[in-house]
N, C-alpha and C. Protein backbone atom coordinates (compact mmCIF):
# COMPACT_ATOMS: atom_id res chain seq x y z
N UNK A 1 23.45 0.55 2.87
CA UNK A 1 22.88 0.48 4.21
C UNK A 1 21.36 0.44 4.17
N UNK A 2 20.79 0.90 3.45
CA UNK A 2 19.56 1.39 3.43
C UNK A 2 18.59 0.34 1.95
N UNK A 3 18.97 -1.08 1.89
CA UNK A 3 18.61 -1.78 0.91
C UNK A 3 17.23 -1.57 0.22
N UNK A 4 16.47 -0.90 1.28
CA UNK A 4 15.20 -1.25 0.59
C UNK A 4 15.11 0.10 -0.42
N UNK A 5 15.89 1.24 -0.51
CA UNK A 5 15.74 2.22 -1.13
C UNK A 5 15.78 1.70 -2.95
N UNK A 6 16.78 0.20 -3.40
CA UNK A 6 16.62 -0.10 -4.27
C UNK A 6 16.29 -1.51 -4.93
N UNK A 7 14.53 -1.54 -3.99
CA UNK A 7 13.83 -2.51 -4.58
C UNK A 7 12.69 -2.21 -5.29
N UNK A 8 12.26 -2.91 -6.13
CA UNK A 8 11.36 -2.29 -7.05
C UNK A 8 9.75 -2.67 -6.22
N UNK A 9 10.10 -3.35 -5.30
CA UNK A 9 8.37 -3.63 -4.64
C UNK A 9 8.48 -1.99 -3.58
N UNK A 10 9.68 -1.58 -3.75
CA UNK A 10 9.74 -0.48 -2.26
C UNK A 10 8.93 0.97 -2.99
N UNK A 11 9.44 0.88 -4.82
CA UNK A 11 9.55 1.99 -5.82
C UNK A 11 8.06 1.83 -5.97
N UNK A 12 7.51 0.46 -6.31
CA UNK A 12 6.27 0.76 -6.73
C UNK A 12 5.31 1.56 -5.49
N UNK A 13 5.53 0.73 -4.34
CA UNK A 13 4.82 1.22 -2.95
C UNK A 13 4.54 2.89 -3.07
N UNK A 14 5.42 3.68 -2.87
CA UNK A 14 6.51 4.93 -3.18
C UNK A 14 5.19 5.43 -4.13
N UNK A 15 5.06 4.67 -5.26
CA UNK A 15 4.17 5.33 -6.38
C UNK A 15 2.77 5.46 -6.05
N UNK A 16 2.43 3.99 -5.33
CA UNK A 16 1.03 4.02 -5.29
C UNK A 16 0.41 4.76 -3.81
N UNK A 17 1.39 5.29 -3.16
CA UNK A 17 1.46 6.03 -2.36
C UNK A 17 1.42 7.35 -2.34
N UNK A 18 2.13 8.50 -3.43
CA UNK A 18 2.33 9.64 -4.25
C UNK A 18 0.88 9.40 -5.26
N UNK A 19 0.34 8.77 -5.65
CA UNK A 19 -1.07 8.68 -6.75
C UNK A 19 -2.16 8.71 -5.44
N UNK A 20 -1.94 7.89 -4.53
CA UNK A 20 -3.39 8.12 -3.37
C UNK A 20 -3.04 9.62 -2.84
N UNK A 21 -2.02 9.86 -2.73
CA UNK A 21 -1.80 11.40 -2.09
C UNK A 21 -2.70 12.51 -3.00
N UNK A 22 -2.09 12.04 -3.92
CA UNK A 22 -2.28 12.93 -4.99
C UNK A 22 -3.99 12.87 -5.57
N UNK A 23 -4.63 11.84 -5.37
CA UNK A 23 -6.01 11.58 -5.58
C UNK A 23 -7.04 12.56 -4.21
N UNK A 24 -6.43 12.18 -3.50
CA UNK A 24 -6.66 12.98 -2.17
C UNK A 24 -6.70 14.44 -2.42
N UNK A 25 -5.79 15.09 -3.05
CA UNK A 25 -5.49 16.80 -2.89
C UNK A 25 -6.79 17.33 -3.91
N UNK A 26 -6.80 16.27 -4.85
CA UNK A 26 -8.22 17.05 -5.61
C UNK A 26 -9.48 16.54 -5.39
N UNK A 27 -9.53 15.97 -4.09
CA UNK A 27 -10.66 15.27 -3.69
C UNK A 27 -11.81 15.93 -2.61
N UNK A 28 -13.28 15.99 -2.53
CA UNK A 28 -13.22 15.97 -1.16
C UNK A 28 -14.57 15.07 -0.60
N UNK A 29 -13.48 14.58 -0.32
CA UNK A 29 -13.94 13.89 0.64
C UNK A 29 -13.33 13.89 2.20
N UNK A 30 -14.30 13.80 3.01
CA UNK A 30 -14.42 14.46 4.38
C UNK A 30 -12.66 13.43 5.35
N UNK A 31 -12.21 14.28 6.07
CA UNK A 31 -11.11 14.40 6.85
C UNK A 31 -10.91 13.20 7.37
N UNK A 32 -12.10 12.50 8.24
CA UNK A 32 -11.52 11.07 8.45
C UNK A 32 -10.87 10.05 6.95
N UNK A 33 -11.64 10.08 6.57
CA UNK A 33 -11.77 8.72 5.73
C UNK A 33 -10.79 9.17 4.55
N UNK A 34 -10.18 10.48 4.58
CA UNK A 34 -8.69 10.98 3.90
C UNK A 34 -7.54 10.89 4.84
N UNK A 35 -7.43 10.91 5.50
CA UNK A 35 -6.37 10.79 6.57
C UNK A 35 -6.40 9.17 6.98
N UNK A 36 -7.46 7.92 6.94
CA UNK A 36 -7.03 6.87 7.31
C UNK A 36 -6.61 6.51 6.07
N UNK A 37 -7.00 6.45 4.67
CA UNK A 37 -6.40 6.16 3.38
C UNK A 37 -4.88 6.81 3.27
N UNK A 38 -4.92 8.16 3.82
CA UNK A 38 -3.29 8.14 3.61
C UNK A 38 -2.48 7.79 4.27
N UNK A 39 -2.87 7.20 5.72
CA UNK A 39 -2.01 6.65 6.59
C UNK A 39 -1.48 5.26 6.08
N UNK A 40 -2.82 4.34 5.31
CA UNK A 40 -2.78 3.11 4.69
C UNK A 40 -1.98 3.12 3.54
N UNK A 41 -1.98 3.94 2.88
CA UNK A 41 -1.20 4.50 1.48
C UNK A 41 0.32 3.88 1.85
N UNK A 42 0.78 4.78 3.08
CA UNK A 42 2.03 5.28 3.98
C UNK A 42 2.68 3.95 4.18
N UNK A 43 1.80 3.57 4.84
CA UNK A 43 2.18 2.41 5.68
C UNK A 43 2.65 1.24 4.87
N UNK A 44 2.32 0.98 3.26
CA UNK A 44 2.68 0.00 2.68
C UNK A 44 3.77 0.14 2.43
N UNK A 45 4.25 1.70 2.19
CA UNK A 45 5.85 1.52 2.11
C UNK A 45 6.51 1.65 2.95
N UNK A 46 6.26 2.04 4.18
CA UNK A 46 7.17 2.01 5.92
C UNK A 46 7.18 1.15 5.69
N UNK A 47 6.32 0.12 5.83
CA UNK A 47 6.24 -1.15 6.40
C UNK A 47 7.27 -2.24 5.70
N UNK A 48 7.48 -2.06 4.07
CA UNK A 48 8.67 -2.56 3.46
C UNK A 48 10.04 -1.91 4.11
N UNK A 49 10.11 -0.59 4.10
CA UNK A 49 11.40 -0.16 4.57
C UNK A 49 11.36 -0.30 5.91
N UNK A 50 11.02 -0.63 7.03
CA UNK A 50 11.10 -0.79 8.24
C UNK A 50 11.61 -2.80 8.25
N UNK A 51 10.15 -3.23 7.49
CA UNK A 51 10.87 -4.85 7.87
C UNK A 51 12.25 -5.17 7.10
N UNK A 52 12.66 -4.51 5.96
CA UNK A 52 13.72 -4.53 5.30
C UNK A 52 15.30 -4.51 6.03
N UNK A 53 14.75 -3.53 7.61
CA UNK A 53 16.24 -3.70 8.35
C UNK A 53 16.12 -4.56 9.34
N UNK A 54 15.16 -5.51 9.39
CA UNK A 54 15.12 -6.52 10.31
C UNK A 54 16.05 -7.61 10.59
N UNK A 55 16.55 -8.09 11.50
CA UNK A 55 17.28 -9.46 11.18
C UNK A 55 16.97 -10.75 11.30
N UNK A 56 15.72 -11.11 11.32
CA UNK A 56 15.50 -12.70 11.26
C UNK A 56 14.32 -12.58 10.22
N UNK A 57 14.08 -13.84 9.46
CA UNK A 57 13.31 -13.91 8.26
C UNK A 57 11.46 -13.92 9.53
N UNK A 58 11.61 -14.45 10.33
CA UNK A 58 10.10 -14.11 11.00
C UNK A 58 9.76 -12.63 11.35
N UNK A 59 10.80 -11.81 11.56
CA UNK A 59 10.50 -10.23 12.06
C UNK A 59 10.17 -9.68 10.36
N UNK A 60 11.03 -9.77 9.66
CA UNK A 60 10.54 -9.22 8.01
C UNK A 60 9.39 -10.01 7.42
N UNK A 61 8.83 -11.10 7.79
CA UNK A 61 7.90 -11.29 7.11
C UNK A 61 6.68 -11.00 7.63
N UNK A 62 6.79 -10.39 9.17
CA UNK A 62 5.43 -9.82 10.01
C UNK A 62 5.13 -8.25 9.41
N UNK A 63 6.68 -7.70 8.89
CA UNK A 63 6.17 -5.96 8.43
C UNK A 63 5.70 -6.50 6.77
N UNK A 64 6.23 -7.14 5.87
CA UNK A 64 5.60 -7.64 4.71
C UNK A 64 4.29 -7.58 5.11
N UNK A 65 3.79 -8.65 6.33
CA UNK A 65 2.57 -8.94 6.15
C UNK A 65 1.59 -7.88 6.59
N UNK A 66 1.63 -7.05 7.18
CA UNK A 66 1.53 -5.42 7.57
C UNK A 66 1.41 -4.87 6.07
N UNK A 67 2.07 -4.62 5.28
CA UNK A 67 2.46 -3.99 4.38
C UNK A 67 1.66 -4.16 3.19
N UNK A 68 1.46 -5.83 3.46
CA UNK A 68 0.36 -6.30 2.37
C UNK A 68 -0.87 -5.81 2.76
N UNK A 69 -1.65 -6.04 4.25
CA UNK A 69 -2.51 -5.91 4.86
C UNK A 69 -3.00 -3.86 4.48
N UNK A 70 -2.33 -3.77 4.13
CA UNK A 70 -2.57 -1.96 4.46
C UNK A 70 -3.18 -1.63 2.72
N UNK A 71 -2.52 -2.60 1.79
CA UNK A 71 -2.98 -2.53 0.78
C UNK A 71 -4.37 -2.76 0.43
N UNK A 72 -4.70 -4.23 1.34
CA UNK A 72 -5.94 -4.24 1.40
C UNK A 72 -6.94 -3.12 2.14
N UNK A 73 -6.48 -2.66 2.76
CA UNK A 73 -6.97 -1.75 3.95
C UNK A 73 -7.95 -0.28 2.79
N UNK A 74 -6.57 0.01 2.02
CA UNK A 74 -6.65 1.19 0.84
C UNK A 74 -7.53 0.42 0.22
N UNK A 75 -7.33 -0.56 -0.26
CA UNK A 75 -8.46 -0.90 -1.65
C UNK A 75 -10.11 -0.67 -0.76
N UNK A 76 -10.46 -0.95 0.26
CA UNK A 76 -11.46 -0.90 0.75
C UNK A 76 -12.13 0.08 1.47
N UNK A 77 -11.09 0.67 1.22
CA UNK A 77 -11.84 2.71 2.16
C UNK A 77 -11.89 2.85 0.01
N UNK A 78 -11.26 2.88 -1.08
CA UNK A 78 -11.72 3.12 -2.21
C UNK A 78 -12.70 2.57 -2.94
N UNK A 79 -13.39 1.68 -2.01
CA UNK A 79 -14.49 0.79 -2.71
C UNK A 79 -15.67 1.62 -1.94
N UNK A 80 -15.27 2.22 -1.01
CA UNK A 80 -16.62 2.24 0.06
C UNK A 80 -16.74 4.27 -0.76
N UNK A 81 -15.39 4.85 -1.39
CA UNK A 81 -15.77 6.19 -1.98
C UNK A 81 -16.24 5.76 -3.00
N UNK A 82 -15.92 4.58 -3.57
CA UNK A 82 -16.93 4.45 -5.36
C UNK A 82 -18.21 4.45 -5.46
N UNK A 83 -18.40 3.72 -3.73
CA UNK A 83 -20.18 3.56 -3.66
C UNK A 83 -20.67 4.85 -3.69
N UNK A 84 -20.10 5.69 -2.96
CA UNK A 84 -20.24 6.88 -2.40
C UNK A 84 -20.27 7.79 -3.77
N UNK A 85 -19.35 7.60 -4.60
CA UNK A 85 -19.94 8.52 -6.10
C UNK A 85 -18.15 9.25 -6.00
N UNK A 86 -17.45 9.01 -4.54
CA UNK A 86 -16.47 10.33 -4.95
C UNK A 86 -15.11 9.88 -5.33
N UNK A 87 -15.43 8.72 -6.36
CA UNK A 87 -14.71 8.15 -7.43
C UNK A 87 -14.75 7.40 -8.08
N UNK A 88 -14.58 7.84 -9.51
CA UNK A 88 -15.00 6.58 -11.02
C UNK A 88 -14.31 5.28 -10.90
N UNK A 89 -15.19 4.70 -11.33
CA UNK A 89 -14.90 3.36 -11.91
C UNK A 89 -13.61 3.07 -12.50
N UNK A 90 -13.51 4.02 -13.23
CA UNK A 90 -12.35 4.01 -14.41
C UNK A 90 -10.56 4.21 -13.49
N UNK A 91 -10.98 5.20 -12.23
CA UNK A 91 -10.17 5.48 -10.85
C UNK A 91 -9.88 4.25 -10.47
N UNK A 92 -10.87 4.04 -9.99
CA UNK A 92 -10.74 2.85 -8.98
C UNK A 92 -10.46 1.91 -9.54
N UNK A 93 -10.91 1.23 -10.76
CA UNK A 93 -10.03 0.01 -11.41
C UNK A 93 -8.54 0.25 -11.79
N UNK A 94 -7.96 1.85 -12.01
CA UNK A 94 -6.17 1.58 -11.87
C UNK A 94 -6.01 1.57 -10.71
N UNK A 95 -6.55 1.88 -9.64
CA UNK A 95 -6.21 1.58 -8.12
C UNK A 95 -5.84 0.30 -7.96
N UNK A 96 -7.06 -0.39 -8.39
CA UNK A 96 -7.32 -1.90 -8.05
C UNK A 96 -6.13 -2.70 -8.62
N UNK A 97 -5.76 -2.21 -9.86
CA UNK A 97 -4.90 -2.68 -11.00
C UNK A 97 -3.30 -2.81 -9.94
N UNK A 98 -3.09 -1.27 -9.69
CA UNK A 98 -1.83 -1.24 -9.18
C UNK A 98 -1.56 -1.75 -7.91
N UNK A 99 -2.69 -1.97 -6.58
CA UNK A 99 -2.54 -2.68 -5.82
C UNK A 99 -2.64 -3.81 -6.26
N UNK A 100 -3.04 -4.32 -7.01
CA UNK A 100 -3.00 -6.15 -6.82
C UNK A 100 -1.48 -6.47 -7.47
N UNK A 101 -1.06 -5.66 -8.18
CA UNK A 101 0.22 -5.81 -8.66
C UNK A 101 1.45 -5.97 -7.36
N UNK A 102 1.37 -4.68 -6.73
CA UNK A 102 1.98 -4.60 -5.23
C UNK A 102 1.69 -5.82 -4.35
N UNK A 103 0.63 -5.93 -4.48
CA UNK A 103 0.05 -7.18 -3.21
C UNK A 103 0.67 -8.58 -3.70
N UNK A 104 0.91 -8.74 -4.93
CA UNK A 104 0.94 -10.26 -5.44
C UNK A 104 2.78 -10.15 -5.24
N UNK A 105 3.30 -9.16 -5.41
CA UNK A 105 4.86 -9.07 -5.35
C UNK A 105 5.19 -8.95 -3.58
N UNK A 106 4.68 -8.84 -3.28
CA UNK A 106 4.56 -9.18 -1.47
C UNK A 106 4.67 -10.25 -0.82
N UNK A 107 2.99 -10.67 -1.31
CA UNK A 107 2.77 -11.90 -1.31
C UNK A 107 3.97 -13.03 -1.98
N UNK A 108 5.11 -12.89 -2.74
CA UNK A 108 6.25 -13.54 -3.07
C UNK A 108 6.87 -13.26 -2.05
N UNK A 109 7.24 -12.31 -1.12
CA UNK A 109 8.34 -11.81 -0.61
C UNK A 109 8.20 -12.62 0.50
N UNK A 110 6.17 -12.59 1.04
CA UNK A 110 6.20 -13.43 2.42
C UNK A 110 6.86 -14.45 2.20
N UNK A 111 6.47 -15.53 1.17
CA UNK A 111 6.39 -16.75 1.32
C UNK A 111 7.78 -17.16 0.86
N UNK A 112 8.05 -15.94 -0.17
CA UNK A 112 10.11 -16.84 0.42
C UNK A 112 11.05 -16.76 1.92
N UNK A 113 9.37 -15.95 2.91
CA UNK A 113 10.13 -15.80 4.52
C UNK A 113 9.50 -16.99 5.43
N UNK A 114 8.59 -17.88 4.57
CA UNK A 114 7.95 -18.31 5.14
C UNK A 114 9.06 -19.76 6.29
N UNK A 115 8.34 -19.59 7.29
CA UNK A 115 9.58 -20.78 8.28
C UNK A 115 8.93 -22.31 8.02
């Protein structure tokens, strides 16, 4: 019933979602700009498991594209803490690493919804 529980774009989401959480708890950086990164975190994997119970290929490929979009969203509140000093290089390039991985397996998912 619940398909998206065993896809591996849903598992990775899941991960890179649990690592921003988790980057967050030993972090500080100030309350907004932690709370919109974890909402963005969140949202890449709702957004798979939500369009996942959709029924027409245009309704699932609008939460995909949501889903992708939120990835970008995260990479760019983590570019704007690198400037900021309140995270390495070395951080932020497996960030970068594991979203573009997520984003490019998305980016497949749209375009086999594409009409």
């Amino acid at each position: 019933m619940f398909s998206f529980l065993k896809f591996n774009v849903y598992e990775k989401a899941k991960a890179f979602n649990h690592r921003v959480r988790k980057f967050l708890l030993n972090s500080r950086i100030d309350f907004p700009t932690q709370d919109q990164l974890r909402r963005a975190s969140l949202s890449v994997q709702l957004n798979i498991a939500e369009g996942s119970g959709r029924f027409t290929k245009k309704d699932r490929r609008r939460f995909f594209i949501m889903s992708r979009s939120s990835i970008f969203e995260c990479i760019s509140i983590l570019d704007t803490l690198k400037e900021e000093g309140s995270i390495g290089d070395k951080q932020f390039d497996s960030f970068v690493e594991d979203a573009d991985e997520l984003s490019k397996i998305i980016y497949k998912m749209i375009k086999n919804l594409s009409i």
